[in-house]
N, C-alpha and C. Protein backbone atom coordinates (compact mmCIF):
# COMPACT_ATOMS: atom_id res chain seq x y z
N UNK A 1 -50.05 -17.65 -97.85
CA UNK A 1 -49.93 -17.64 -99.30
C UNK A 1 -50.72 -18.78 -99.91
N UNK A 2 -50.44 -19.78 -99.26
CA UNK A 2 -51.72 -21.40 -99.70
C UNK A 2 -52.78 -20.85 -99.78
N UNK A 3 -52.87 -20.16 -98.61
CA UNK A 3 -54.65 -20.37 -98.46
C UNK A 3 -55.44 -19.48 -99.35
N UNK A 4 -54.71 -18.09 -99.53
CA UNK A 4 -54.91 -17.13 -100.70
C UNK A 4 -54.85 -17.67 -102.24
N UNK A 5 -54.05 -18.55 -102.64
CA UNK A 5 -54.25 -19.99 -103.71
C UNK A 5 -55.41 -20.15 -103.61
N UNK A 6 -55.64 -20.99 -102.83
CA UNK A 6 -56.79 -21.93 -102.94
C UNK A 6 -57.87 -21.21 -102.83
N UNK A 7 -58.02 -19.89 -102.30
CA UNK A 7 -59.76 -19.49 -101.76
C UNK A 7 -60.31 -19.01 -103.41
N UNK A 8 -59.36 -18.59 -104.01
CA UNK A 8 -60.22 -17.95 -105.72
C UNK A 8 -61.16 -19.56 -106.19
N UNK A 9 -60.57 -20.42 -106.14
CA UNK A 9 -60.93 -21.44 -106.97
C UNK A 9 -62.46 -21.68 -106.15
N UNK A 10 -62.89 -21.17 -104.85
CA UNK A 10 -64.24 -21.80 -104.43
C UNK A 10 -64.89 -20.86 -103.87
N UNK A 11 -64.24 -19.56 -104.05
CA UNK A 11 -65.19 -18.20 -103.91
C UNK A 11 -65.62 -17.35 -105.86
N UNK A 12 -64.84 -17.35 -106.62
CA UNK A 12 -64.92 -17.04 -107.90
C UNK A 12 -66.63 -16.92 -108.55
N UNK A 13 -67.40 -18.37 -108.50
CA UNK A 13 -68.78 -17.95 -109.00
C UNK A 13 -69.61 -17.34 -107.57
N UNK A 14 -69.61 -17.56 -107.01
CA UNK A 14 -70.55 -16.77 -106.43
C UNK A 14 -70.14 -15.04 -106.15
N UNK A 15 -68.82 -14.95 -106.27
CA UNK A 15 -68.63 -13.67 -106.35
C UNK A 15 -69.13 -12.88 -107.60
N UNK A 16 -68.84 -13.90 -108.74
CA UNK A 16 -69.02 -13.35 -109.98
C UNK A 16 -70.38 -13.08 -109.89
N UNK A 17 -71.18 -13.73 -109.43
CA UNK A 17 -72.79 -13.89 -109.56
C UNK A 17 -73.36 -12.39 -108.53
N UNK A 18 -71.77 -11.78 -107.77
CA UNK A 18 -72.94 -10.68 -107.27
C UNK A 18 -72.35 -9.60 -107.22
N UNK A 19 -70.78 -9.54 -107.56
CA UNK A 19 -70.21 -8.73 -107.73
C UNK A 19 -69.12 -7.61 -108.98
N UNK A 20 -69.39 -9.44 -109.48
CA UNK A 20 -68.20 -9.09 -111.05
C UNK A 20 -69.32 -9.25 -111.75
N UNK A 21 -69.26 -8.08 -113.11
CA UNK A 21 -70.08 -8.19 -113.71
C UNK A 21 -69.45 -8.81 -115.23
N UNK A 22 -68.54 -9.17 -115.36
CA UNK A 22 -68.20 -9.96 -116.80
C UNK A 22 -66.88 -10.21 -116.46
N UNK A 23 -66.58 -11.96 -117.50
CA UNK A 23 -65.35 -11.98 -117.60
C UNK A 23 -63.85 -11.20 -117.06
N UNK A 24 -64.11 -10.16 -117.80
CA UNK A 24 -62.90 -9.32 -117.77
C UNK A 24 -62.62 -8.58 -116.20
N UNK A 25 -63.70 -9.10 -115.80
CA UNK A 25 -63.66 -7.96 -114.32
C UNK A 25 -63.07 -8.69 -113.52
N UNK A 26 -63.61 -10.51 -113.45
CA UNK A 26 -63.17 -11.87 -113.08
C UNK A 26 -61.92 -11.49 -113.00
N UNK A 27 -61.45 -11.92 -114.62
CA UNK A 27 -59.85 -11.48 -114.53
C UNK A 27 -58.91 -11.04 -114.28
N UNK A 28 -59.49 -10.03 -113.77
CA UNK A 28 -58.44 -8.43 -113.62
C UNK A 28 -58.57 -8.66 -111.86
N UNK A 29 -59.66 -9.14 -111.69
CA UNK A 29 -59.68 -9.45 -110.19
C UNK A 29 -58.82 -10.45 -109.44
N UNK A 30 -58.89 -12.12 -110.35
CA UNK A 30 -58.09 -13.06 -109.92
C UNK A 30 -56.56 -12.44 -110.28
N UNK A 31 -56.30 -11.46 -111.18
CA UNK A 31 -54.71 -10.92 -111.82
C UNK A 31 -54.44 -9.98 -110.71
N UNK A 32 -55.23 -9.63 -109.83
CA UNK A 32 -54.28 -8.44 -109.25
C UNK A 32 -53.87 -8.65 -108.10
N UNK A 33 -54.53 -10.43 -107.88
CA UNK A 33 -53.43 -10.87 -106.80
C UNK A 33 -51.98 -11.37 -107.27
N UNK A 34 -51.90 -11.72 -108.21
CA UNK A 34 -50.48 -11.85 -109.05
C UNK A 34 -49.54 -10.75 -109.10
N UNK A 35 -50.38 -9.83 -109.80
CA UNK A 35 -49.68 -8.05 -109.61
C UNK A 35 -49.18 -7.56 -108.46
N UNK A 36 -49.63 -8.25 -107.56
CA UNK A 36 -49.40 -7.65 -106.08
C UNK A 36 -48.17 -8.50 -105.58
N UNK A 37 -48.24 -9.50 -106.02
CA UNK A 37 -47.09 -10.60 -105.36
C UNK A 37 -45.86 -10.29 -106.64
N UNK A 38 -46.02 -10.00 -107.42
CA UNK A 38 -44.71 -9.65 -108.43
C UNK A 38 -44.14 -8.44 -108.25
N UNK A 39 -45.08 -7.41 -107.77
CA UNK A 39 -44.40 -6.25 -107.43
C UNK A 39 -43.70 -6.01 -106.64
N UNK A 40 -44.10 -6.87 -105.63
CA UNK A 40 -43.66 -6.91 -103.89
C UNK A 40 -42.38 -7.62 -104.17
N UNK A 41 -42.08 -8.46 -105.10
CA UNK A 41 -41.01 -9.43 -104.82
C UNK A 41 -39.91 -8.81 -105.07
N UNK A 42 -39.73 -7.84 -106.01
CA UNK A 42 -38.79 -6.97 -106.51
C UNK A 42 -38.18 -6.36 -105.15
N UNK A 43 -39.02 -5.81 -104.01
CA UNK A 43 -38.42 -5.23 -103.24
C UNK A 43 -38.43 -5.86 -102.01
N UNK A 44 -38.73 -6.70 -101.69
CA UNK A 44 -39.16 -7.58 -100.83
C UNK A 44 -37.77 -8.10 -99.78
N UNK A 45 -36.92 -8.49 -100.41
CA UNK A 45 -35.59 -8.86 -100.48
C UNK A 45 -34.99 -7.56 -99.92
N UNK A 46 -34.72 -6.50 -100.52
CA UNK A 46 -34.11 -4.90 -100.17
C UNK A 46 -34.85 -4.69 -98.52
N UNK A 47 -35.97 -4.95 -98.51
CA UNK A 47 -36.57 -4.32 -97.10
C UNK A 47 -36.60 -5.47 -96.19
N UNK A 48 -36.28 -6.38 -96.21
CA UNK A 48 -36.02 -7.92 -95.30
C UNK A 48 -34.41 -6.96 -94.83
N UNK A 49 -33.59 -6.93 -95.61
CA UNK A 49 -32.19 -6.63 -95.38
C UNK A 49 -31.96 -5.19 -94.61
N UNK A 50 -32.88 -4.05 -94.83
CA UNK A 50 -33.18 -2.82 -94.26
C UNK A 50 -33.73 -3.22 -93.03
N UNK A 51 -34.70 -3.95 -92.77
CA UNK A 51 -35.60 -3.39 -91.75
C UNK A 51 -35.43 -4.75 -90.75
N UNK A 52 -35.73 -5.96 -91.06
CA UNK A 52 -35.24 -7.33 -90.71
C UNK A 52 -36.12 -7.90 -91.31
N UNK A 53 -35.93 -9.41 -91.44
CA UNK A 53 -36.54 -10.66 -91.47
C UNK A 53 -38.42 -10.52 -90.51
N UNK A 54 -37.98 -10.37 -89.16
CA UNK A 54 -39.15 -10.59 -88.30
C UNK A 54 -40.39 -9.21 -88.59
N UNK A 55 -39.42 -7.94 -89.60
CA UNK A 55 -40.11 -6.68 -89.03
C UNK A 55 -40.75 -7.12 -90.47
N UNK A 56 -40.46 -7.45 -91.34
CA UNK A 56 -40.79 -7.30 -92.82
C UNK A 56 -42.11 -8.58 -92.80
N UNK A 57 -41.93 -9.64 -92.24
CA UNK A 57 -42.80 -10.34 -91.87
C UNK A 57 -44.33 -9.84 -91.05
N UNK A 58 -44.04 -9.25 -90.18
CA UNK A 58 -45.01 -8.44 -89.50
C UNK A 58 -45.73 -7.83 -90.47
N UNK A 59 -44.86 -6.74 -91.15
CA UNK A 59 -45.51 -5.69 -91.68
C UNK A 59 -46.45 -6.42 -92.94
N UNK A 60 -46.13 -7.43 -93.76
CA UNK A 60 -46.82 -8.33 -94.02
C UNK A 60 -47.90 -8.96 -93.90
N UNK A 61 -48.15 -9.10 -92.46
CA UNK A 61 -49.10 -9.77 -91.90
C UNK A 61 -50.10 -8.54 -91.72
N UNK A 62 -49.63 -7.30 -91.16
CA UNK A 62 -50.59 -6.11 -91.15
C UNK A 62 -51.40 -6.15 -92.55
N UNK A 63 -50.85 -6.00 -93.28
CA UNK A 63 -51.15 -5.89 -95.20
C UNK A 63 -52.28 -6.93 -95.07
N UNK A 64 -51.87 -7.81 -95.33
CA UNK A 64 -52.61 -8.94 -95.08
C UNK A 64 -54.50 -9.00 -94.47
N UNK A 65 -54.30 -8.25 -93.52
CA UNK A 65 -55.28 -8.74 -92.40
C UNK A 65 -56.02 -6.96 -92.98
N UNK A 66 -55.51 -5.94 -93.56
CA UNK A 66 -56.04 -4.69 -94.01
C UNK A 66 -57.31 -5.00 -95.54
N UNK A 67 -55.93 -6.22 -96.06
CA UNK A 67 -56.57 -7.07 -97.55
C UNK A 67 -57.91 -7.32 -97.92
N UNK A 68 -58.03 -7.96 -96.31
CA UNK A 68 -59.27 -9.32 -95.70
C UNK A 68 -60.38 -7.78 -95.64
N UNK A 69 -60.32 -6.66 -94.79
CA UNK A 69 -60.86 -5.94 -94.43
C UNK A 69 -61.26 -5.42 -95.89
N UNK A 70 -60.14 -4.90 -96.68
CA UNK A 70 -61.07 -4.34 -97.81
C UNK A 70 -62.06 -5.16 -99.04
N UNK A 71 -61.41 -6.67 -98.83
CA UNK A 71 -61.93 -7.76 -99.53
C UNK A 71 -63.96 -7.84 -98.55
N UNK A 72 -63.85 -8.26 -97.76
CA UNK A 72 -65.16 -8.62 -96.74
C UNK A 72 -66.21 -7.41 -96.86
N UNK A 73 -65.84 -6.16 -97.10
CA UNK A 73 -66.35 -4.97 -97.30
C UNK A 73 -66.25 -4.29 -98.45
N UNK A 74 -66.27 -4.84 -99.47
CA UNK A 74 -66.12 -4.32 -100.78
C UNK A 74 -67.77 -4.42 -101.31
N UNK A 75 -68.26 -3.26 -101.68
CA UNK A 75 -68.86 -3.53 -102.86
C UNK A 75 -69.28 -3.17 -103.97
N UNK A 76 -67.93 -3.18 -104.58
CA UNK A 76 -67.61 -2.74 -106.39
C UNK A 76 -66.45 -3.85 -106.43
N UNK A 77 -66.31 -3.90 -107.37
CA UNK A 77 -65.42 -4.40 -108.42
C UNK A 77 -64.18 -4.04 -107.94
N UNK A 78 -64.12 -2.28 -107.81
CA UNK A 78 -63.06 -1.78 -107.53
C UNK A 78 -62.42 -2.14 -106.01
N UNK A 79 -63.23 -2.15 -105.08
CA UNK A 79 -62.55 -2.61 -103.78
C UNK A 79 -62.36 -3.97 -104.00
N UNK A 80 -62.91 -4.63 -104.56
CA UNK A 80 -62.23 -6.05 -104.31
C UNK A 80 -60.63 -6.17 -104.84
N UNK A 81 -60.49 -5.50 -106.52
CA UNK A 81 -59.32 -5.63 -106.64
C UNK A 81 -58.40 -5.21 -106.18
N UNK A 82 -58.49 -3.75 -105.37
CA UNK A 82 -57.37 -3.36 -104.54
C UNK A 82 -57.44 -4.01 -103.20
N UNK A 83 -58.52 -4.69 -103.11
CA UNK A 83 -57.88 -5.87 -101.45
C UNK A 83 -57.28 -6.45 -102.07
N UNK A 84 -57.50 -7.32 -103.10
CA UNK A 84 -56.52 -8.80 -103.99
C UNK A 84 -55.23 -8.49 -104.49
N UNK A 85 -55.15 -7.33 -104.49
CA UNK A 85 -54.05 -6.60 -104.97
C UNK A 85 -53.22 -6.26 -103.73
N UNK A 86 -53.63 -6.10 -102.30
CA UNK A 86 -52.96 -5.84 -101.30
C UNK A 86 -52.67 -7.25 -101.03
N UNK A 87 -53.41 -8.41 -100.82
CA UNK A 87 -53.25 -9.65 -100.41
C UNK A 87 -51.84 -10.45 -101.54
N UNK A 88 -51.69 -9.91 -102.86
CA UNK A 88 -50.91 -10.49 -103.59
C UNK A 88 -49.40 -9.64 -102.77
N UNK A 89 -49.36 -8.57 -102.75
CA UNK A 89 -48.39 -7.88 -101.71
C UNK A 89 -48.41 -8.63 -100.72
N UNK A 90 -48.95 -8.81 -99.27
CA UNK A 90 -48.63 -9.57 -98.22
C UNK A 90 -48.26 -11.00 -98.13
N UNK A 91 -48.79 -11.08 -99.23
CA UNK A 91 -48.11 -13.15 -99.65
C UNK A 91 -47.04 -12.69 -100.50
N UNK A 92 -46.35 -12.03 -101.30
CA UNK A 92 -45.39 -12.57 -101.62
C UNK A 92 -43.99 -11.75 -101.39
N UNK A 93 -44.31 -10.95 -99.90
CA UNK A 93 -43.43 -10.30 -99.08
C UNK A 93 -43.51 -11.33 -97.99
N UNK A 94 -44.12 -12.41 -97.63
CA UNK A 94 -44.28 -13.70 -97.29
C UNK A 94 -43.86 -15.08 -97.57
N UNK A 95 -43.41 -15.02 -99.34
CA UNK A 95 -43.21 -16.09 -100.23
C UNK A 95 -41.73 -15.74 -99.73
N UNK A 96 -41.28 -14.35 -100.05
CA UNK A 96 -39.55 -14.02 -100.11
C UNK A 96 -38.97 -14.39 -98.86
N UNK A 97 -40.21 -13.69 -97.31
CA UNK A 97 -39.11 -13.46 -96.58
C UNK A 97 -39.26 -14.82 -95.28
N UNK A 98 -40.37 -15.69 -95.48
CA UNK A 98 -40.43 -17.14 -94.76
C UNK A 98 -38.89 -17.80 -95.06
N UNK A 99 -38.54 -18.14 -96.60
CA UNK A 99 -37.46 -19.11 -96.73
C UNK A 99 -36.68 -18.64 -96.13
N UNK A 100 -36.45 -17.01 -96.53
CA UNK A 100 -35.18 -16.84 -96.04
C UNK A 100 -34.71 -16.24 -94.62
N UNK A 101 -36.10 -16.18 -93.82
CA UNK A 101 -35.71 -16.30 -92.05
C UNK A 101 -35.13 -17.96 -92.16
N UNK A 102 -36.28 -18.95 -92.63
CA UNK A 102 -35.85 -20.19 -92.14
C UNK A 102 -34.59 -20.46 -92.42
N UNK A 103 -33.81 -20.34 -93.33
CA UNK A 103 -32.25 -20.53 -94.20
C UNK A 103 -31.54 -19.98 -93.20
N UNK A 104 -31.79 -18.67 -92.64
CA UNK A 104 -30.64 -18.29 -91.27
C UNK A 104 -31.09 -18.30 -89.99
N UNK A 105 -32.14 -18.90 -89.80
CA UNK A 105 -32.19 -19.44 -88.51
C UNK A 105 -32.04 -21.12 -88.18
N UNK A 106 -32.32 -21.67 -89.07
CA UNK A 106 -32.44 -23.29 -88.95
C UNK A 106 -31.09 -24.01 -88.50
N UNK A 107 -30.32 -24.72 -87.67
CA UNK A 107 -29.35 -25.04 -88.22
C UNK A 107 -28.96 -25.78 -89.34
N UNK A 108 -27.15 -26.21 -89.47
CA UNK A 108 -27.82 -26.27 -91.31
C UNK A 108 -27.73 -28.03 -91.16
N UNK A 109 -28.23 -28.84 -90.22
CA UNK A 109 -28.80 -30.09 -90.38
C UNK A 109 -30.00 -30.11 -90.67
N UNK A 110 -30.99 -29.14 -90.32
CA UNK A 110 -32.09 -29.00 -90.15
C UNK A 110 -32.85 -27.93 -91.08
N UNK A 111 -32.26 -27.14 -92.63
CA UNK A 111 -32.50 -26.33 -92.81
C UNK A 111 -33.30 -27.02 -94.07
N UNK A 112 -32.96 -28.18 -94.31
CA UNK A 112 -33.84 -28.73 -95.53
C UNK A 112 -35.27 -29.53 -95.39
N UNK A 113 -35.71 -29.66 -93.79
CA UNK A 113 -36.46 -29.98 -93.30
C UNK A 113 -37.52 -28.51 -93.19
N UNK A 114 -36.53 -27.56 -93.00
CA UNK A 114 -37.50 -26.00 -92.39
C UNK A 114 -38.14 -25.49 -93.77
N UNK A 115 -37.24 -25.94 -94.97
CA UNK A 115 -37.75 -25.51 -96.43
C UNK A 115 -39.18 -26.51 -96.75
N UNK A 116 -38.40 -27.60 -96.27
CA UNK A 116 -40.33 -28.86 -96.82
C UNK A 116 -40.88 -28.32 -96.22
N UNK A 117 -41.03 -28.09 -94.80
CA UNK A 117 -41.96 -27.44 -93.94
C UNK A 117 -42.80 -26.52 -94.85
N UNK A 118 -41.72 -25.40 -94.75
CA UNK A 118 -42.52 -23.91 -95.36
C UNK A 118 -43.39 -24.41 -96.40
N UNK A 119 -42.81 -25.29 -97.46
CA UNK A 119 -43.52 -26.42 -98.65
C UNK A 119 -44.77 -27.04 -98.31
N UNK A 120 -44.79 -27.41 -97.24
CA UNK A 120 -45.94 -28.60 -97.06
C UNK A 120 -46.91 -27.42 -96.33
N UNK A 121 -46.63 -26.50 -95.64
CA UNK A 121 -47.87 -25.45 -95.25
C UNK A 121 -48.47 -24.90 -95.79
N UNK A 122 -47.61 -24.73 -97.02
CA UNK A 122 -47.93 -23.67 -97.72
C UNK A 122 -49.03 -24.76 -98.88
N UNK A 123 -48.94 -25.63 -99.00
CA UNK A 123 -49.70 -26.99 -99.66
C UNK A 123 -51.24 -27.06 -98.79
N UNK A 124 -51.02 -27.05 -97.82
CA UNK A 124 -51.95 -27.40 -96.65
C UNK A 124 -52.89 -26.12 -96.99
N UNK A 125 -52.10 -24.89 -96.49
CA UNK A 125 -53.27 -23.50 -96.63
C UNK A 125 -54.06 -24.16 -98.14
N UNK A 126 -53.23 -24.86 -99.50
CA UNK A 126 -54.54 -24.30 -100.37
C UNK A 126 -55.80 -25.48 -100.07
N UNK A 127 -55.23 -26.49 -99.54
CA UNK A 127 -56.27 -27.50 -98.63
C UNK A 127 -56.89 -27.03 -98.02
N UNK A 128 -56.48 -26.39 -96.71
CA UNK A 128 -57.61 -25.61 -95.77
C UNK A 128 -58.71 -24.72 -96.74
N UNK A 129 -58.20 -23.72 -97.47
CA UNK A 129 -58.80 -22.90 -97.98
C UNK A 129 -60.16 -23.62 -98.58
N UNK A 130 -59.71 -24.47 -99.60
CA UNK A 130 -60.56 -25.80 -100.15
C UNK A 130 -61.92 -25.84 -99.53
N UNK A 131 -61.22 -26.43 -98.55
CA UNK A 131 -62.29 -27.13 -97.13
C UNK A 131 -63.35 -26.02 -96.66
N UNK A 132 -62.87 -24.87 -96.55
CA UNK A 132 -63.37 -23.67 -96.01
C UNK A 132 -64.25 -23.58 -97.27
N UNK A 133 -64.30 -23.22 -98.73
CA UNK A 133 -65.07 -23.18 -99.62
C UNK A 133 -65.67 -23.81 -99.72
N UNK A 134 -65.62 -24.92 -99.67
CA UNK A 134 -66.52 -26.36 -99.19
C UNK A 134 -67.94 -25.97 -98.69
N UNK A 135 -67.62 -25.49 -97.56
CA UNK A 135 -68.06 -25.48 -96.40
C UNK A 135 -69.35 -24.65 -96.78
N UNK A 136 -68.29 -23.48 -97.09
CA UNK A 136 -69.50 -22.11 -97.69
C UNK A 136 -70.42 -22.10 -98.91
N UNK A 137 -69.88 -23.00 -99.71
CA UNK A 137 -70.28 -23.26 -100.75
C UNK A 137 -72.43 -22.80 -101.65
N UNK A 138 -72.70 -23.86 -100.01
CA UNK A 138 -74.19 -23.83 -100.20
C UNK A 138 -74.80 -23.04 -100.42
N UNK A 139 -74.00 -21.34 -99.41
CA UNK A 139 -74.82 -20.36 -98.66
C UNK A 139 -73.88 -19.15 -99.75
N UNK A 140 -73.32 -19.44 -100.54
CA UNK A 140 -72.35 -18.71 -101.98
C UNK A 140 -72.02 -17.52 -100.35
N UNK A 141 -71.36 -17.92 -99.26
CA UNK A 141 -71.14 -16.45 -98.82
C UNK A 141 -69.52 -16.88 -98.54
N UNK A 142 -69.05 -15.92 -99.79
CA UNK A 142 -67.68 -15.77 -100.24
C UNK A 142 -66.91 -14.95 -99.32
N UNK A 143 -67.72 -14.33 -98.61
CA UNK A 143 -66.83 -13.35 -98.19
C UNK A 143 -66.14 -13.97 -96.06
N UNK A 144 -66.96 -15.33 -96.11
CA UNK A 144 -66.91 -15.63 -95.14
C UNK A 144 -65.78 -16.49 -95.43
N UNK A 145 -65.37 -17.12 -96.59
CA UNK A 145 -64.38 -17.85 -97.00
C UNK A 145 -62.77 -16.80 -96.72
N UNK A 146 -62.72 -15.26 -97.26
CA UNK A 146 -62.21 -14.59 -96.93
C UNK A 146 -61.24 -14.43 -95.57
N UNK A 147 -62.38 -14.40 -94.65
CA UNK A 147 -62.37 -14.01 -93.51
C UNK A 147 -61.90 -15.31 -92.78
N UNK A 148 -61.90 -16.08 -92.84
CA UNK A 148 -61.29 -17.43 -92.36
C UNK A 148 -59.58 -17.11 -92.17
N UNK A 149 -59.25 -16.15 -93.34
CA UNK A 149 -57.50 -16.22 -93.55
C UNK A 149 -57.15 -15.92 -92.16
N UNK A 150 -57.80 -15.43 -91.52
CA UNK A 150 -57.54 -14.18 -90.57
C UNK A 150 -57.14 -15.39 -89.27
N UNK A 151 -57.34 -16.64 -89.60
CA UNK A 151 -56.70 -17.59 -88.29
C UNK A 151 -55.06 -17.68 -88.94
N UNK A 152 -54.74 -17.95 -89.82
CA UNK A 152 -53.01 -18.06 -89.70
C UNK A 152 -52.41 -17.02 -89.94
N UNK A 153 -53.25 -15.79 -90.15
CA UNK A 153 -52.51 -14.12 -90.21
C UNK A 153 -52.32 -14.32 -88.65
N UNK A 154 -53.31 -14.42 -87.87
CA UNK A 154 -53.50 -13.55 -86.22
C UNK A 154 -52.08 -14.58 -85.72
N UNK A 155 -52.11 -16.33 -86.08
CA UNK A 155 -51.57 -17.11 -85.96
C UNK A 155 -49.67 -16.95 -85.96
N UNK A 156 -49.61 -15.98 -87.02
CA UNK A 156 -48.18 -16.28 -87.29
C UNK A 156 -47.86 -15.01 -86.38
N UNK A 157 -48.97 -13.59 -86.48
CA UNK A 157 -48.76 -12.40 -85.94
C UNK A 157 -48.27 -12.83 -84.34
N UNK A 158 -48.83 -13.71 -83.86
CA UNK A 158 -48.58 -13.94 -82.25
C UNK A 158 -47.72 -14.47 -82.08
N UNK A 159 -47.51 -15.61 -83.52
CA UNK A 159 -45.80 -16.31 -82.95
C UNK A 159 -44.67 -15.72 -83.20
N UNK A 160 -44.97 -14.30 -84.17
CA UNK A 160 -43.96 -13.26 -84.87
C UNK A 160 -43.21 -12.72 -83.30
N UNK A 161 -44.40 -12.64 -82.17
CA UNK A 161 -43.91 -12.24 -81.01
C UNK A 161 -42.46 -12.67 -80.18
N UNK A 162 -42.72 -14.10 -80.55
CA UNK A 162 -41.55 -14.48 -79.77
C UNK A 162 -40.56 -15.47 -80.54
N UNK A 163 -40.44 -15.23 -81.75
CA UNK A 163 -39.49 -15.78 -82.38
C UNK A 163 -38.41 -14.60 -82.16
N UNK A 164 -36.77 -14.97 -82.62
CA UNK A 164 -36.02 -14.08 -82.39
C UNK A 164 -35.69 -13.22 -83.88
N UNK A 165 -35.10 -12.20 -84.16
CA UNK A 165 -34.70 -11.93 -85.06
C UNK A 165 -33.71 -12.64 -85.79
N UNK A 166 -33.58 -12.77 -87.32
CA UNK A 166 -32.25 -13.62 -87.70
C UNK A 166 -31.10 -13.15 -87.74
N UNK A 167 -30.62 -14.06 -86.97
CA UNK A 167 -29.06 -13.78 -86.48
C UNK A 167 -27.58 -13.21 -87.45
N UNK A 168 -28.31 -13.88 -88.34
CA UNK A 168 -27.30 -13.28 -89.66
C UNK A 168 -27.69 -11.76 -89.79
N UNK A 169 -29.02 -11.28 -90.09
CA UNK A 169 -29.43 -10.04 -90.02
C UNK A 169 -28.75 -9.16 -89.02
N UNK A 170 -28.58 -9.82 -87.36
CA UNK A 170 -28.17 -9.31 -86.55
C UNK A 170 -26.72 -8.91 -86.83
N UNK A 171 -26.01 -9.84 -87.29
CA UNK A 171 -24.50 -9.42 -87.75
C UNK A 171 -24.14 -8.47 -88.73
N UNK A 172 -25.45 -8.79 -90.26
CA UNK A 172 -24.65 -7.60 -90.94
C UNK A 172 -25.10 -6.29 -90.60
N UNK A 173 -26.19 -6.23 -89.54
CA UNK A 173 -26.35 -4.98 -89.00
C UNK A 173 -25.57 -4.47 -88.08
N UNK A 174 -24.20 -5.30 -87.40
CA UNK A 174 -23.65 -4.56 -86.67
C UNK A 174 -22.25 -3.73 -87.30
């Protein structure tokens, strides 16, 4: 979710310069990652409780890494906003359901430490992201800034492996 923050602020002109053709397109582009994370949040919560914590996370991360694919390969206007629009979905079916694995898995000495955590990563991604724009900056290739996300998607996807399901989940499902 950081790193999706931070990448508009140092991919934006050079995208604009080859893909958005005015203002309003800008807009509707940086807005439909918002749209995507407000919509998701509504239900986000309902399908953590249906399906679990670890499965809703996953499915997330799929979204996510589909986002990157239609974002890196877009070229209209129109594919970009429905990747940004999928990526605002996978972050904030991400925003909902991180705290609240950490809240029932943490113990509760340790559960206000697991919240800074989620806090300070989520701080860090729009740093990384930063850095990554940085980087690309010279060569305006935005779409390589993109494609970077794809280390803490694959990242969390592998540790999604062997974390356990949350235990509270486990109970009111029995």
């Amino acid at each position: 979710y950081g790193y999706n923050i931070g990448a508009m602020s140092g991919t934006l002109l050079s995208m604009k310069s080859k893909l958005l053709a005015s203002h309003a397109q800008a807009s509707i582009f940086v807005a439909s990652f918002l749209g995507g994370v407000a919509i998701v949040m509504l239900i986000t919560g309902y399908l953590a409780d249906l399906i679990g914590r670890k499965k809703t996370l996953f499915i997330a991360n799929v979204i996510a890494i589909i986002s990157i694919a239609f974002i890196v390969t877009a070229n209209s206007i129109y594919g970009l906003i429905f990747g940004r629009f999928l990526t605002g979905i996978a972050s904030g079916m991400i925003l909902i359901t991180t705290p609240l694995y950490l809240a029932e898995t943490a113990p509760p000495n340790l559960r206000g430490r697991a919240t800074l955590m989620f806090q300070l990563f989520l701080s860090f991604g729009i740093l990384f992201s930063t850095i990554v724009s940085l980087v690309f900056y010279k060569s305006a290739d935005w779409r390589a800034v993109f494609l970077f996300e794809l280390f803490p998607i694959i990242t969390l996807l592998i540790l999604l492996i062997f974390i356990p399901e949350s235990p509270r989940w486990l109970a009111f499902k029995q």
